[in-house]
Structure formats: structure tokens, C-alpha cells
Protein backbone atom coordinates (compact mmCIF):
# COMPACT_ATOMS: atom_id res chain seq x y z
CA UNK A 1 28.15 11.86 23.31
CA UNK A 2 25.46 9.52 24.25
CA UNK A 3 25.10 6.75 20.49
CA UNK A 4 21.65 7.31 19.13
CA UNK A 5 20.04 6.54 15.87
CA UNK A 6 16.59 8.67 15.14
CA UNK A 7 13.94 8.04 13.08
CA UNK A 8 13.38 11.22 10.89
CA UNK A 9 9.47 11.29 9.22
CA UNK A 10 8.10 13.41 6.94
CA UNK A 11 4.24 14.31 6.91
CA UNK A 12 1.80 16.06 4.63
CA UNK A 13 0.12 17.38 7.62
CA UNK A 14 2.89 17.47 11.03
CA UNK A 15 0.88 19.06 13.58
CA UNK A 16 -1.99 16.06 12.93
CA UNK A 17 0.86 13.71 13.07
CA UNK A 18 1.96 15.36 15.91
CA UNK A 19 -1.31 14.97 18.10
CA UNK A 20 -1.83 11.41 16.80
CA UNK A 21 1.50 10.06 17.59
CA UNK A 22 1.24 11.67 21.27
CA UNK A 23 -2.47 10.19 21.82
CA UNK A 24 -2.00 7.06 20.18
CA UNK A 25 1.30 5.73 20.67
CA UNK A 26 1.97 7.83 23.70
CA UNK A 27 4.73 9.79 22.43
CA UNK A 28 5.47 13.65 24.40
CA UNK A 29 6.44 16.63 22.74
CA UNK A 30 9.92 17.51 23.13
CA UNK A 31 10.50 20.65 20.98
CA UNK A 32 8.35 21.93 18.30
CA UNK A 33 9.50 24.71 15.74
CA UNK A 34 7.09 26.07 13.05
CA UNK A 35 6.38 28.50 10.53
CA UNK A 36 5.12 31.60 12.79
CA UNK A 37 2.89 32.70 9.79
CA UNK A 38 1.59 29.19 8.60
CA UNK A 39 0.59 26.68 11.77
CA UNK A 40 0.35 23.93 9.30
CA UNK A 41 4.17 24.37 8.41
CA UNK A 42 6.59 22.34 11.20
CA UNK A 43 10.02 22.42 10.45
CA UNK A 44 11.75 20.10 12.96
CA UNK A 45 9.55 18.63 15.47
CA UNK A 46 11.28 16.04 18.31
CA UNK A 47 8.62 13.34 20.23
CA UNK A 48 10.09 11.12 22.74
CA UNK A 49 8.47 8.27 24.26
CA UNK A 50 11.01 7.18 27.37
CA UNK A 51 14.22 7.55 26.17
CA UNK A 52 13.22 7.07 22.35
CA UNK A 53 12.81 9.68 20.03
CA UNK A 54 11.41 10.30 16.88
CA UNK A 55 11.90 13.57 14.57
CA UNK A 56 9.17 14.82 12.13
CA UNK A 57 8.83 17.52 10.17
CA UNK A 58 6.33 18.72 7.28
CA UNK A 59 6.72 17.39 3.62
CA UNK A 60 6.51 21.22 2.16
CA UNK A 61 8.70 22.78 4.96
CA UNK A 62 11.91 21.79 2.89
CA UNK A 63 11.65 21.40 -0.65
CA UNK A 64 15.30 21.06 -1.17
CA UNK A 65 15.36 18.28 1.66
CA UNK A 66 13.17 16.16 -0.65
CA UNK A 67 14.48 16.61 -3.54
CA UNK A 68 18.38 15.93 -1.96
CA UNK A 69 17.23 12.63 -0.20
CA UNK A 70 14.31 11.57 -2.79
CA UNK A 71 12.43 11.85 0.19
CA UNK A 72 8.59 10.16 -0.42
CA UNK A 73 5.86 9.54 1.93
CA UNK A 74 4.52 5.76 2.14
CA UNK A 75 1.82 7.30 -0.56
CA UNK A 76 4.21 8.64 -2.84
CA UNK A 77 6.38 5.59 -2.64
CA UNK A 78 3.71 3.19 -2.99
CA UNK A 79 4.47 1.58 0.22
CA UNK A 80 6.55 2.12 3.36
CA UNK A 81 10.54 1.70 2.62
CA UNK A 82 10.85 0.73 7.03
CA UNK A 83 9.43 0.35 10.12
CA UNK A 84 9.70 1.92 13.30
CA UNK A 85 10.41 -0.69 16.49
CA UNK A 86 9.30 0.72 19.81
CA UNK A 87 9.56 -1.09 23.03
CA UNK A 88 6.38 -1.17 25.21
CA UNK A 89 5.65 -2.55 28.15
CA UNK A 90 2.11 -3.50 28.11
CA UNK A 91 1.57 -4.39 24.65
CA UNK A 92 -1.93 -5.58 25.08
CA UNK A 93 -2.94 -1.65 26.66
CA UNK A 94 -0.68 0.08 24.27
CA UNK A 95 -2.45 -1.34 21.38
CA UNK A 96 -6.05 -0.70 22.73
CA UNK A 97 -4.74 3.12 23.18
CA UNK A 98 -3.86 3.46 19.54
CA UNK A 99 -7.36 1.43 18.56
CA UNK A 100 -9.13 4.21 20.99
CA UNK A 101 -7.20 7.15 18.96
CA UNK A 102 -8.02 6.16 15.70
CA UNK A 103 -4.69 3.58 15.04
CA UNK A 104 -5.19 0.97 12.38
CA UNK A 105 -4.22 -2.22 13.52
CA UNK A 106 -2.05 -4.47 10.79
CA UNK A 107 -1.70 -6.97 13.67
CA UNK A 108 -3.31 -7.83 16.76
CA UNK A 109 -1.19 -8.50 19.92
CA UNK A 110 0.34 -11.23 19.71
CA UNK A 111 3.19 -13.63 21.17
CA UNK A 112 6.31 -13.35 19.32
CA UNK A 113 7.39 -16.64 17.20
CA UNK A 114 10.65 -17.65 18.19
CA UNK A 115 11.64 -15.37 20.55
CA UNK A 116 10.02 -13.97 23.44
CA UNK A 117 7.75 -10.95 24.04
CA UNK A 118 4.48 -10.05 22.77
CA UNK A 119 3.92 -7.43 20.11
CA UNK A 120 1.38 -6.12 17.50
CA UNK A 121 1.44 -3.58 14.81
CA UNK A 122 -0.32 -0.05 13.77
CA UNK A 123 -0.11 2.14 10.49
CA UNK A 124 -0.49 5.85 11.18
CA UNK A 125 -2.81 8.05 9.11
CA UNK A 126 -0.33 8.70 6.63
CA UNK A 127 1.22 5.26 6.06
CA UNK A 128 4.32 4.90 8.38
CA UNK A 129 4.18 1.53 10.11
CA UNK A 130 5.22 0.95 13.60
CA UNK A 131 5.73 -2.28 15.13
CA UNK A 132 5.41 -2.19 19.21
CA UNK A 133 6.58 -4.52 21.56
CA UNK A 134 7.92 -6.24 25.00
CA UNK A 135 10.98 -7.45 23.57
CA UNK A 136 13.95 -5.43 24.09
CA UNK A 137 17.21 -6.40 22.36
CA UNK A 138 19.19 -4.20 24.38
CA UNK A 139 18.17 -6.11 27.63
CA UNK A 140 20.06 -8.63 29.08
CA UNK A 141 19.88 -11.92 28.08
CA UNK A 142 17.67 -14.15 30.79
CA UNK A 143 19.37 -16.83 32.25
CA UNK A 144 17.51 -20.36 31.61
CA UNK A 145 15.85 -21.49 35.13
């Protein structure tokens, strides 16, 4: 079994999410599974951007879900509770893709301070932050020249 850890979101309207996270940040669908009477109802939706992956489903879909976890969107919280931390290779174009689709920017590109990479970051229309950037920890160290 391959070690993963997935972010699981929750949205007051998933198949929005859906197409904003795919023309913003560039994410694919991977599998999709709704309510075949309501279209506005996803249960378990899976969007992978390399070999990342995010889960989403809707905030009504599972009303025992919520009420298990305490489950709260950034609006019902008051704030977000994390972020998500993709890597990107062209920061710079990513960002202006998620500008283009309607993104708002919390951050401009920007080197990192104090390690290396650049990185910027974007709130979704529902409040979930994501932070983007070059800098992947799972890369090996570079050797000093």
C-alpha cells in the first residue's frame, strides 16, 4: 500500500468547487459520485493534480458526517482551521491561472524566506486556503556548489 495522506473538503456547493479547483488550480477529475436525482448533491468526489489528490464532497450530502467530525466550512468556523500545500512548478503561471479563473490572491508570488522556492497563495470561493509552490520537501536535498 502506497503511504498517502488526503485532504478531505467539504463544500456548500461541490460541483462549483469542482469546476473551480480544475480551472484554477489545475486539478483533473478522478471519480465523481452524486445524487442521480439532485446534481447539486456530490457525495465523494476525488481531484488529482500529478500524483496529489484531494477529496471533496457536499456539506448536505452527509449530515451525520458533520455532526460526527464537527465538520464546519471556513464560514461556519469563522476562519480556515488548515491549509492545503501543493507543489507547482511554475509558480509565477500557476498563480496567473487561478487570477484568470476567478482565484483570490492572499499573496503574490513570491521568493520563499529562508528556504528556497517561490510560492504565493489563493482562497477558493468558499474559504479554503491553498498555499502553492516550487519547494518540495520530499526532494532531495541539493548539494552546495
Amino acid at each position: 500500500m502506497r503511504p498517502a495522506i488526503i485532504p478531505c473538503l467539504r463544500y456548500a456547493d461541490a460541483p462549483s468547487a469542482i469546476l473551480f479547483l480544475c480551472d484554477a488550480f489545475g486539478f483533473l477529475p478522478a471519480a465523481i459520485h452524486g445524487d442521480e436525482e439532485d446534481q447539486q448533491i456530490i457525495y465523494h468526489a476525488q481531484l488529482v493534480l500529478g500524483e496529489a489528490m484531494v477529496m471533496l464532497a457536499s456539506a448536505e450530502a452527509d449530515d451525520e458526517a458533520q455532526a460526527l467530525y464537527g465538520w464546519r466550512s471556513p464560514e461556519e468556523a469563522g476562519g480556515v482551521t488548515q491549509t492545503l500545500y501543493v507543489v507547482v512548478e511554475d509558480v509565477d503561471g500557476h498563480c496567473a491561472r487561478a487570477r484568470a479563473a476567478g482565484a483570490r490572491i492572499l499573496s503574490e508570488p513570491h521568493d520563499n524566506e529562508g528556504y528556497p522556492g517561490r510560492g504565493y497563495d489563493a482562497v477558493d470561493p468558499e474559504g479554503h486556503v491553498w498555499s502553492f509552490g516550487s519547494y518540495d520537501p520530499f526532494a532531495p536535498p541539493v548539494a552546495d556548489a
